[in-house]
Protein backbone atom coordinates (compact mmCIF):
# COMPACT_ATOMS: atom_id res chain seq x y z
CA UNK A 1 -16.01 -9.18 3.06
CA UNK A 2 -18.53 -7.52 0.77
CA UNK A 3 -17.64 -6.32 -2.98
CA UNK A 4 -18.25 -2.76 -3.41
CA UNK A 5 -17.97 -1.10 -7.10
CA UNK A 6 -17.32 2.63 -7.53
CA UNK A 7 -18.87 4.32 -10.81
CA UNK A 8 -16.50 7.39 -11.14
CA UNK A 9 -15.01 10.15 -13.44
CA UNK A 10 -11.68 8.85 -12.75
CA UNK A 11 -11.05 8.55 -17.05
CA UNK A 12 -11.56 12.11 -17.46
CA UNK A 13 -8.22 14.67 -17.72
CA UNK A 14 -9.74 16.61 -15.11
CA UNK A 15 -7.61 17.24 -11.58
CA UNK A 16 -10.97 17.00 -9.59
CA UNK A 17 -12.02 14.31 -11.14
CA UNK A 18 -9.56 11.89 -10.78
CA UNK A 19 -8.56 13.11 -7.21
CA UNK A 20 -12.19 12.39 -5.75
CA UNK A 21 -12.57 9.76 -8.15
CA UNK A 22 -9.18 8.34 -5.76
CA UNK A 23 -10.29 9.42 -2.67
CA UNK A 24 -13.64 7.60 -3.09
CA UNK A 25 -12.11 4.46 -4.03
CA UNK A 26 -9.58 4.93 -1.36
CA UNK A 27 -11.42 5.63 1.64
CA UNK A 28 -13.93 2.58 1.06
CA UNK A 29 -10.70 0.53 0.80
CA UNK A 30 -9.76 2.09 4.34
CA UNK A 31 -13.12 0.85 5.87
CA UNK A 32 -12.29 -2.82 4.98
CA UNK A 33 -14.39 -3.35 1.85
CA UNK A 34 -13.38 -4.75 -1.22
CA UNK A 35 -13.50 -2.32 -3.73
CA UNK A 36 -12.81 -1.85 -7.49
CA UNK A 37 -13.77 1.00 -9.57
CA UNK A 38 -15.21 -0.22 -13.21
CA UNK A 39 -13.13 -0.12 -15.88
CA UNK A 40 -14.29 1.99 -18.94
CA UNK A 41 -11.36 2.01 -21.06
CA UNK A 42 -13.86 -0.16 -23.74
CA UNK A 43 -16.77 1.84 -22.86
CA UNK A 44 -15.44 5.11 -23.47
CA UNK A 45 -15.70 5.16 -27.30
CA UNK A 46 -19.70 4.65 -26.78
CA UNK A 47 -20.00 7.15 -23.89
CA UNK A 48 -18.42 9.97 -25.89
CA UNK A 49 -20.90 8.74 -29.29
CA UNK A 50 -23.96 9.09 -26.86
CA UNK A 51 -22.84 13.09 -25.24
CA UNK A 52 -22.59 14.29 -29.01
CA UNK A 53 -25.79 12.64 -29.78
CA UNK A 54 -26.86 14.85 -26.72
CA UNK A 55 -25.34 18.11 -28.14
CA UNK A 56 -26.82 17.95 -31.63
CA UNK A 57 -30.19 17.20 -29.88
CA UNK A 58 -29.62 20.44 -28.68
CA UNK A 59 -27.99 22.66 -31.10
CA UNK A 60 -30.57 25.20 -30.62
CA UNK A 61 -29.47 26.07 -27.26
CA UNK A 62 -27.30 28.66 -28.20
CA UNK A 63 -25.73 28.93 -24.43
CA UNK A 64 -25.18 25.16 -24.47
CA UNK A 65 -23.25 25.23 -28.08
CA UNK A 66 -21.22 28.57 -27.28
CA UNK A 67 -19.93 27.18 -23.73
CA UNK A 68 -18.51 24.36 -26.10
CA UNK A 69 -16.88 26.13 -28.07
CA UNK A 70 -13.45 26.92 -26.56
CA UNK A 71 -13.12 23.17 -26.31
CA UNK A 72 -13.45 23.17 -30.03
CA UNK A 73 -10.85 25.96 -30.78
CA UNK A 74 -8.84 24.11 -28.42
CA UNK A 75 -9.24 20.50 -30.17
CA UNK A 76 -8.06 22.76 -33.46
CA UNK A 77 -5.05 24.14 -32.25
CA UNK A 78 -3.76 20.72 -30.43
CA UNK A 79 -4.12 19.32 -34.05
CA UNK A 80 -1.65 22.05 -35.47
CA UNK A 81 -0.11 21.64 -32.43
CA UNK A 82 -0.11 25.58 -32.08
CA UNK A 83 2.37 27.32 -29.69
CA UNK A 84 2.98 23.63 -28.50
CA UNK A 85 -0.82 22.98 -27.25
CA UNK A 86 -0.68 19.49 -28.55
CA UNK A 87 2.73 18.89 -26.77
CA UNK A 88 1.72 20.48 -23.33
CA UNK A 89 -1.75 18.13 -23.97
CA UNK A 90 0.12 15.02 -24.62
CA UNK A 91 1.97 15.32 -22.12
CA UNK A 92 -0.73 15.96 -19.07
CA UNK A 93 -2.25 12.75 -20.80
CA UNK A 94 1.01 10.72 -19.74
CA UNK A 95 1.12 12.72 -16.12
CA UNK A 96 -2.92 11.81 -15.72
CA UNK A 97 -2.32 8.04 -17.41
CA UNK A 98 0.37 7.41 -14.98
CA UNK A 99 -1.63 8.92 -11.80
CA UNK A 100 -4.30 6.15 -13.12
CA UNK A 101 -2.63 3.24 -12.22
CA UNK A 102 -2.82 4.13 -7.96
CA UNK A 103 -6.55 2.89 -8.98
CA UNK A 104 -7.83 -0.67 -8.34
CA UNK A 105 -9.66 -1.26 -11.95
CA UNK A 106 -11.85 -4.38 -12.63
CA UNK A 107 -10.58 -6.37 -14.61
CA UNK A 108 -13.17 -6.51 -17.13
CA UNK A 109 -13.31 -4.00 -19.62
CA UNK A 110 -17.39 -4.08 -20.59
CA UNK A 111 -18.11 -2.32 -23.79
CA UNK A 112 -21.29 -2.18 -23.57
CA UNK A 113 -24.59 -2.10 -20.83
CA UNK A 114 -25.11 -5.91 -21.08
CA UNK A 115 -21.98 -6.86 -20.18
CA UNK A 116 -22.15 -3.50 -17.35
CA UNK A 117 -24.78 -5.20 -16.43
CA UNK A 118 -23.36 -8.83 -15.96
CA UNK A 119 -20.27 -7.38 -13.98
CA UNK A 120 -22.58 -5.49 -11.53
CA UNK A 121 -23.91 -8.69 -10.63
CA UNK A 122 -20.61 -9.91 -8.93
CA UNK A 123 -20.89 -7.13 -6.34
CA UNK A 124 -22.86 -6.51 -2.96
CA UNK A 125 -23.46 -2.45 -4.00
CA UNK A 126 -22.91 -0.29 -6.70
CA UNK A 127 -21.48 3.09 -5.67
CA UNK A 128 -22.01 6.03 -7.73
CA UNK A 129 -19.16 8.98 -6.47
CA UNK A 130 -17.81 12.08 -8.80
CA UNK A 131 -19.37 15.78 -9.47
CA UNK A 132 -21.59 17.05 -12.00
CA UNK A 133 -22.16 13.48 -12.93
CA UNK A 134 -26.13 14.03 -13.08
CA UNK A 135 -25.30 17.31 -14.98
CA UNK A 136 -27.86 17.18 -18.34
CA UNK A 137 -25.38 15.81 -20.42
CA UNK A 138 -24.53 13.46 -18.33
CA UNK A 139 -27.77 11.67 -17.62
CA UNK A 140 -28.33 11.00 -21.05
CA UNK A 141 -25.93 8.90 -21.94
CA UNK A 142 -27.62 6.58 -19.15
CA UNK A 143 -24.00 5.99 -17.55
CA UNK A 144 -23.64 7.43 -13.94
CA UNK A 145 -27.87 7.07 -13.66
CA UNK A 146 -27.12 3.13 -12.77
CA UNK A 147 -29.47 1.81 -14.96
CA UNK A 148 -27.31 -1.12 -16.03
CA UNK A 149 -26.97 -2.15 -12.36
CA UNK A 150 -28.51 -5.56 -11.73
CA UNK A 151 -32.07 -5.00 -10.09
CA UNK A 152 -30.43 -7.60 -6.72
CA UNK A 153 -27.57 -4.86 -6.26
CA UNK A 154 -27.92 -1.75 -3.93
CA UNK A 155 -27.54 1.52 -5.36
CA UNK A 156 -25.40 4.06 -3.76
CA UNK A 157 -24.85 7.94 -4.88
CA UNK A 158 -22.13 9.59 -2.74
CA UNK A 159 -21.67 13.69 -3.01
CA UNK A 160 -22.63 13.70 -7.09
CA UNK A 161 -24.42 16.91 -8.45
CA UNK A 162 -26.80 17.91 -11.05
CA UNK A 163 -24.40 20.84 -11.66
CA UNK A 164 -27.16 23.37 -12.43
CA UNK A 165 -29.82 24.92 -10.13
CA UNK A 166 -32.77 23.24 -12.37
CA UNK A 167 -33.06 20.73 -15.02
CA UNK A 168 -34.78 20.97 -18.00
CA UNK A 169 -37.75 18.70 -18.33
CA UNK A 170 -36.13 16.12 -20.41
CA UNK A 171 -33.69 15.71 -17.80
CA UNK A 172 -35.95 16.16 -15.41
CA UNK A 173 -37.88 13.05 -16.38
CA UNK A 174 -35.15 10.81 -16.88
CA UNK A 175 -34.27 11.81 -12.90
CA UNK A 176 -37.45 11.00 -11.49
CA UNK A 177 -37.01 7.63 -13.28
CA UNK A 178 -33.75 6.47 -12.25
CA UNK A 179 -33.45 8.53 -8.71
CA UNK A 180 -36.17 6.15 -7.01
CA UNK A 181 -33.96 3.12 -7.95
CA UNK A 182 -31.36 4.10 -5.21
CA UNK A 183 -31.39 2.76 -2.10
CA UNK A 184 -29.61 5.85 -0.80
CA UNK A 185 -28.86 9.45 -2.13
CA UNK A 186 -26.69 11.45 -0.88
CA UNK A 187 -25.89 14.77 -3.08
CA UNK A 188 -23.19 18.24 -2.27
CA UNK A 189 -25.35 20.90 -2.58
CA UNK A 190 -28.79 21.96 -1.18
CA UNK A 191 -30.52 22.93 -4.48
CA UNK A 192 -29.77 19.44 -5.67
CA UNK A 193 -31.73 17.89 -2.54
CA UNK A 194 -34.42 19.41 -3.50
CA UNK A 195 -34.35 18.23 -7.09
CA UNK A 196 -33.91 14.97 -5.63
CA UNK A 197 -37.29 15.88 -3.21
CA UNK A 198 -39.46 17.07 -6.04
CA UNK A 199 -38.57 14.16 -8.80
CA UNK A 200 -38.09 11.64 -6.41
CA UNK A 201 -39.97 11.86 -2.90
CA UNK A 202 -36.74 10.95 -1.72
CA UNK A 203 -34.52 12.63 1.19
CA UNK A 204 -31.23 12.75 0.15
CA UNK A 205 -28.07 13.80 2.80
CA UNK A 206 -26.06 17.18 1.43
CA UNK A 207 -22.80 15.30 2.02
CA UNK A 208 -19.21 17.09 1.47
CA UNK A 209 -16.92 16.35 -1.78
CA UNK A 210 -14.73 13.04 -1.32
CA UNK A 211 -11.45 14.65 -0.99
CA UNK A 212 -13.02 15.46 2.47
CA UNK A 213 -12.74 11.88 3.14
CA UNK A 214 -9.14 11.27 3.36
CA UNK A 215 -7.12 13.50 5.95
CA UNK A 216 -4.76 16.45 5.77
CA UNK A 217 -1.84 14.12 6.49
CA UNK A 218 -2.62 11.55 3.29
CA UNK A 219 -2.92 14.39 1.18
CA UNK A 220 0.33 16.12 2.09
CA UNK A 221 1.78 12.37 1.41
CA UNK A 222 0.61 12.19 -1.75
CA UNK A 223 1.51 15.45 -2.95
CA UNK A 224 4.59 16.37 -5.30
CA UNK A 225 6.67 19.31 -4.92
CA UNK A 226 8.87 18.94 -8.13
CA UNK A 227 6.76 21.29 -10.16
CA UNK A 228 7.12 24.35 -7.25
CA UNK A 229 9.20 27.66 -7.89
CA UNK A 230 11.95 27.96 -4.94
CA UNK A 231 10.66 31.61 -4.78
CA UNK A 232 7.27 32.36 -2.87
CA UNK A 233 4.38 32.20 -5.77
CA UNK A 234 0.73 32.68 -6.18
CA UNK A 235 -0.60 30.05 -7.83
CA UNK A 236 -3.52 30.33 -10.46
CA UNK A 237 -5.86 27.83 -11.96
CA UNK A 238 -8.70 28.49 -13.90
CA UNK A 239 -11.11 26.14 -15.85
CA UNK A 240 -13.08 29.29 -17.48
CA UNK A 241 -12.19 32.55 -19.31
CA UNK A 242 -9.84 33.69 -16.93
CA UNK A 243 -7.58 35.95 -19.62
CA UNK A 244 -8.37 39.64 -17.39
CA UNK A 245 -8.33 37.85 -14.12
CA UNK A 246 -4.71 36.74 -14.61
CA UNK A 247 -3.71 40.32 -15.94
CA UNK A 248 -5.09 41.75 -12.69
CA UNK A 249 -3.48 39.02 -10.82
CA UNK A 250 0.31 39.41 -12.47
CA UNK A 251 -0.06 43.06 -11.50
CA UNK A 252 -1.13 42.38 -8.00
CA UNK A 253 1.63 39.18 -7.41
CA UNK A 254 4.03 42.12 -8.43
CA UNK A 255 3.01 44.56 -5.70
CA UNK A 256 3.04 41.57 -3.29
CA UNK A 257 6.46 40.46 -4.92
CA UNK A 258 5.59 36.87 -6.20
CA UNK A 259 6.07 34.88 -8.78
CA UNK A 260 2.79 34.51 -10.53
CA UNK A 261 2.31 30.89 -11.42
CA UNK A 262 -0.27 29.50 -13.91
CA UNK A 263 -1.52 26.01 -14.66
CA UNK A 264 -3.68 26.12 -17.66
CA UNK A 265 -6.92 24.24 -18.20
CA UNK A 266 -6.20 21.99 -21.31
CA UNK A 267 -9.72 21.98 -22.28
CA UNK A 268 -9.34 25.99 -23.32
CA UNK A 269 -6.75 28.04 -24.64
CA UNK A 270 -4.80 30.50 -22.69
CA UNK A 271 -2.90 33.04 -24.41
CA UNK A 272 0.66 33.50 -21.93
CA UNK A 273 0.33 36.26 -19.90
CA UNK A 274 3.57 38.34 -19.56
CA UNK A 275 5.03 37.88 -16.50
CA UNK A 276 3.20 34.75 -15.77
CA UNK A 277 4.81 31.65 -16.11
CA UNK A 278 2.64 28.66 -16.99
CA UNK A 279 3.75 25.11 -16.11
CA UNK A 280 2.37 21.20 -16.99
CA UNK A 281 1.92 19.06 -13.45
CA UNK A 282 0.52 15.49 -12.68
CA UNK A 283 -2.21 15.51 -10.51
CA UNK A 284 0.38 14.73 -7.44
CA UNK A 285 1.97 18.17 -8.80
CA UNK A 286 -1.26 19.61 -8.55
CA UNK A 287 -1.51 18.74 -4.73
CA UNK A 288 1.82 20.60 -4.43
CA UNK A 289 1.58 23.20 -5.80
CA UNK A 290 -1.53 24.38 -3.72
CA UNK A 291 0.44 23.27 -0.66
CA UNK A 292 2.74 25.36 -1.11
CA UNK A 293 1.40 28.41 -2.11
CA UNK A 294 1.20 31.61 -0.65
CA UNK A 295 -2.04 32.53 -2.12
CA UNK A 296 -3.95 30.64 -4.41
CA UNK A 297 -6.42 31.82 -7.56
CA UNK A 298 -8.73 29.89 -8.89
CA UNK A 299 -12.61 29.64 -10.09
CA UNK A 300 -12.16 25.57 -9.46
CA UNK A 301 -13.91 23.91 -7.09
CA UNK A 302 -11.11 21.22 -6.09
CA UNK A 303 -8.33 23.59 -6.22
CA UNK A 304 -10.75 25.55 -3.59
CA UNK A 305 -11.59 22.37 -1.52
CA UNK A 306 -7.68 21.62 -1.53
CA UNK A 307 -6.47 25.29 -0.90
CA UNK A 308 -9.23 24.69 2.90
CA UNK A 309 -7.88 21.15 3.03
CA UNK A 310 -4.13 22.80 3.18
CA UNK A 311 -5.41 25.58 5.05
CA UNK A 312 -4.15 28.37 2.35
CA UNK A 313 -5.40 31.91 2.07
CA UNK A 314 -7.05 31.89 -1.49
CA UNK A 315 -9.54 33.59 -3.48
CA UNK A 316 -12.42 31.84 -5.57
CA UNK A 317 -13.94 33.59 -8.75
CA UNK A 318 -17.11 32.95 -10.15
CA UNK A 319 -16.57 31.41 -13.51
CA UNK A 320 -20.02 31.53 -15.57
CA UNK A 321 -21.93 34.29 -12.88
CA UNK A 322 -25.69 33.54 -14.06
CA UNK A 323 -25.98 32.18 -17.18
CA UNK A 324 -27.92 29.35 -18.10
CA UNK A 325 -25.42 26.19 -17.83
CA UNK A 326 -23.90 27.77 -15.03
CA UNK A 327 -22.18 25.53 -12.30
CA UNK A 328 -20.87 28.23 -9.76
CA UNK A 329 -23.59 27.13 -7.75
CA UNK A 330 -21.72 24.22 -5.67
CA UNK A 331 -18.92 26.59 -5.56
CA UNK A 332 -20.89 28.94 -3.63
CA UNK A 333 -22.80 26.22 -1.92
CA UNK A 334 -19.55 24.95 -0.66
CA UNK A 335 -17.94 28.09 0.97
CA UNK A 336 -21.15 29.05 2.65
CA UNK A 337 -20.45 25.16 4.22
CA UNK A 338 -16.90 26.41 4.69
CA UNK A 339 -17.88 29.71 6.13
CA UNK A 340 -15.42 31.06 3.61
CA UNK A 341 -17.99 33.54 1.99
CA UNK A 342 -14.99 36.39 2.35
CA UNK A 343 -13.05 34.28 -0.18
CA UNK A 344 -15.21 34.80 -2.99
CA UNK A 345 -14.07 37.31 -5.41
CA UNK A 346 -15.86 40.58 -5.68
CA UNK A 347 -14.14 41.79 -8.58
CA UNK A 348 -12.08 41.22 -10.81
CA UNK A 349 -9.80 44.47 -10.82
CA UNK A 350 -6.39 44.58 -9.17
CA UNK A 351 -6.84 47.21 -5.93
CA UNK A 352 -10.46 45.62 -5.23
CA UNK A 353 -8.29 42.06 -5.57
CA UNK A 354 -5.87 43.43 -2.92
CA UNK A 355 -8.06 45.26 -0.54
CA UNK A 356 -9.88 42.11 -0.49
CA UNK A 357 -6.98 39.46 0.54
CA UNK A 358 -5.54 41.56 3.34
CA UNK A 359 -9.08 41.90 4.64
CA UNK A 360 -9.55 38.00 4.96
CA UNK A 361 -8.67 36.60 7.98
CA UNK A 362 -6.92 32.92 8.45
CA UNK A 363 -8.95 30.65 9.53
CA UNK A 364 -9.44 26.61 9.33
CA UNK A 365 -12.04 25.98 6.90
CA UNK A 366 -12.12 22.54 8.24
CA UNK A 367 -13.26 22.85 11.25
CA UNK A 368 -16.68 24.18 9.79
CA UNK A 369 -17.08 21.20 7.61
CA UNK A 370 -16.33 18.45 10.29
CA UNK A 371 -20.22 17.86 10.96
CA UNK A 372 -20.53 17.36 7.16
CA UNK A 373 -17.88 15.34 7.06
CA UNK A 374 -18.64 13.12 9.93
CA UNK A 375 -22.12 12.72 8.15
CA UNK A 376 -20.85 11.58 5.07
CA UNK A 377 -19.01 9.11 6.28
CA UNK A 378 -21.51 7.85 8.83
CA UNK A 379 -23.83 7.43 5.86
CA UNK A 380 -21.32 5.33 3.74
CA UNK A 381 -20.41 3.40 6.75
CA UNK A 382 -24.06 2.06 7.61
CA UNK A 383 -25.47 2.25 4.06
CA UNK A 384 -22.28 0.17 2.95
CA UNK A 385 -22.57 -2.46 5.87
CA UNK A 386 -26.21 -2.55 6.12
CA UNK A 387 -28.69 -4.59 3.56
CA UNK A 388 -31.40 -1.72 3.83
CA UNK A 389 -30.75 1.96 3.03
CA UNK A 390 -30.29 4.25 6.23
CA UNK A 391 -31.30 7.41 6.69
CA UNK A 392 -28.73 9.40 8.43
């Protein structure tokens, strides 16, 4: 039986992450390999040293530094624990925490690339899996490029992103140094196959998000409904500025006559919304509460993939439109896979918000991704079982 390592995001307090992170680790387990994801509880403290080194290497991008920002004010008020922000973030720690142990960790903790290096020696491939993880600031710390992986041990990226439409040359460089290295690429958006094209000379497969890799039915068994109102509810979750959108969207769950339900992002502040009640949930909470939504708000790409997975009517919002670090371009990348165009937001006002839901029509979002699907787990399949890398 071969050894198979994942490299994921599965450490960060992030609902996507750690759900993909899972359903990477979880479908490889279901195809008979033996997997473990690496452990970075030790490694963390040097990963986190190496992004600020990143930042202040940057400080004159303005648009970098100010998209930081609310993560700043945030880290302020948890200290003075204002309004309870500390409280509500200690707790989704314990809720995430506890979610962590459904993963298979190795059980070395390496602290450093040496001794990453040493442990990627006991396996048969290396499997990178997660979004955004070739995002600018996340090549530099040298982590999710693979570097560290023994030079003997296939190389495997599975649906990561660069996060942006272009990099900027710095980036750009370290790509086309580390990119040829893999034995197989496979990416989730079309822009970022052709980043991988022009550094690399490498094809790379546009493969769908991991959550795609599990079913429906392990999904729905996985999924807590503890944290759901016994009323009907719209249920809102948004990682960016989202203070108008969830005025508009109170109003309109009162026309509709819904309670208006709102799980904040812990990584900005959110000042409560009248009429809106905001709530804590595990990541098994999470699942739920999209399940059993009526309609679902959001400018997330997981609580998107999961609202098609659950077959919900929903409504994505862009969440950074066209600026620089934008990432709203797998979000659009992905409904155009989804042929769920009609579910991106137009506006943000309450009557255009309206008009716009009755107009969509139910449909199964899945069915459109099944080729993708299929694809992406051909590819793991044969690149997994095979000693050379196969182009599928």
């Amino acid at each position: 039986m071969k050894n198979i390592a994942v490299v994921s995001c599965y450490f960060i307090r992030n609902y996507g992450s750690v759900l993909q992170s899972y359903a990477t680790e979880k479908y490889i387990e279901n195809l008979g390999f033996n997997c473990q994801t690496v452990s970075v509880e030790e490694l963390k403290p040097l990963l986190w040293q190496k992004k600020k080194e990143y930042f202040r290497s940057n400080f004159t991008d303005i648009s970098l530094i100010m998209s930081k920002l609310p993560i700043i004010r945030l880290r302020v008020l948890e200290k003075l624990n204002f309004r309870g922000v500390g409280d509500q973030k200690k707790k989704r720690e314990e809720y995430f925490e506890s979610f962590c142990s459904r993963f298979n960790l190795t059980m070395e903790n390496p602290s450093d690339f040496k001794q990453l290096s040493l442990l990627s020696s006991r396996f048969d491939a290396v499997l990178l899996g997660g979004d955004q993880l070739w995002r600018p600031d996340n090549i530099f710390p040298d982590y999710y490029t693979l570097n560290w992986v023994n030079p003997d041990v296939k190389r495997i990226s599975l649906a990561t992103s660069f996060g942006v439409s272009k990099l900027d040359k710095r980036s750009g460089k370290a790509a086309s140094e580390f990119l040829p290295l893999f034995s197989a690429i496979s990416v989730r958006e079309q822009c970022g196959c052709e980043i991988v094209r022009r550094l690399s000379g490498k094809n790379a497969l546009k493969a769908c998000d991991p959550v795609f890799l599990l079913s429906q039915e392990e999904w729905e068994n996985l999924a807590d409904e503890s944290a759901c109102p016994k009323e009907k509810y719209a249920f809102c979750y948004f990682l960016g500025n989202a203070k108008e959108k969830i005025k508009s969207i109170s109003a309109l769950c009162k026309r509709l006559g819904l309670k208006a339900v709102m799980l904040p992002n812990l990584d900005r502040y959110m000042p409560k919304c009248k009429d809106v009640d905001v709530i804590n949930a595990s990541p098994e909470q999470f699942l739920g509460l999209i399940k059993n939504a009526d309609y679902i708000f959001t400018d997330s790409f997981h609580a998107t993939a999961f609202s098609v997975i659950f077959g919900k009517e929903f409504l994505t919002f862009n969440r950074n439109g066209k600026k620089k670090h934008s990432t709203d371009s797998r979000l659009v990348s992905f409904l155009e896979s989804a042929d769920k165009m009609s579910c991106l937001a137009r506006s943000s006002d309450t009557d255009e918000i309206y008009n716009q839901l009755k107009a969509i029509k139910v449909s199964d979002g899945l069915s459109n991704l099944n080729s993708e699907i299929e694809k992406t787990k051909n590819y793991l399949k044969e690149n997994l079982m095979s000693e050379e890398s196969v182009n599928v």
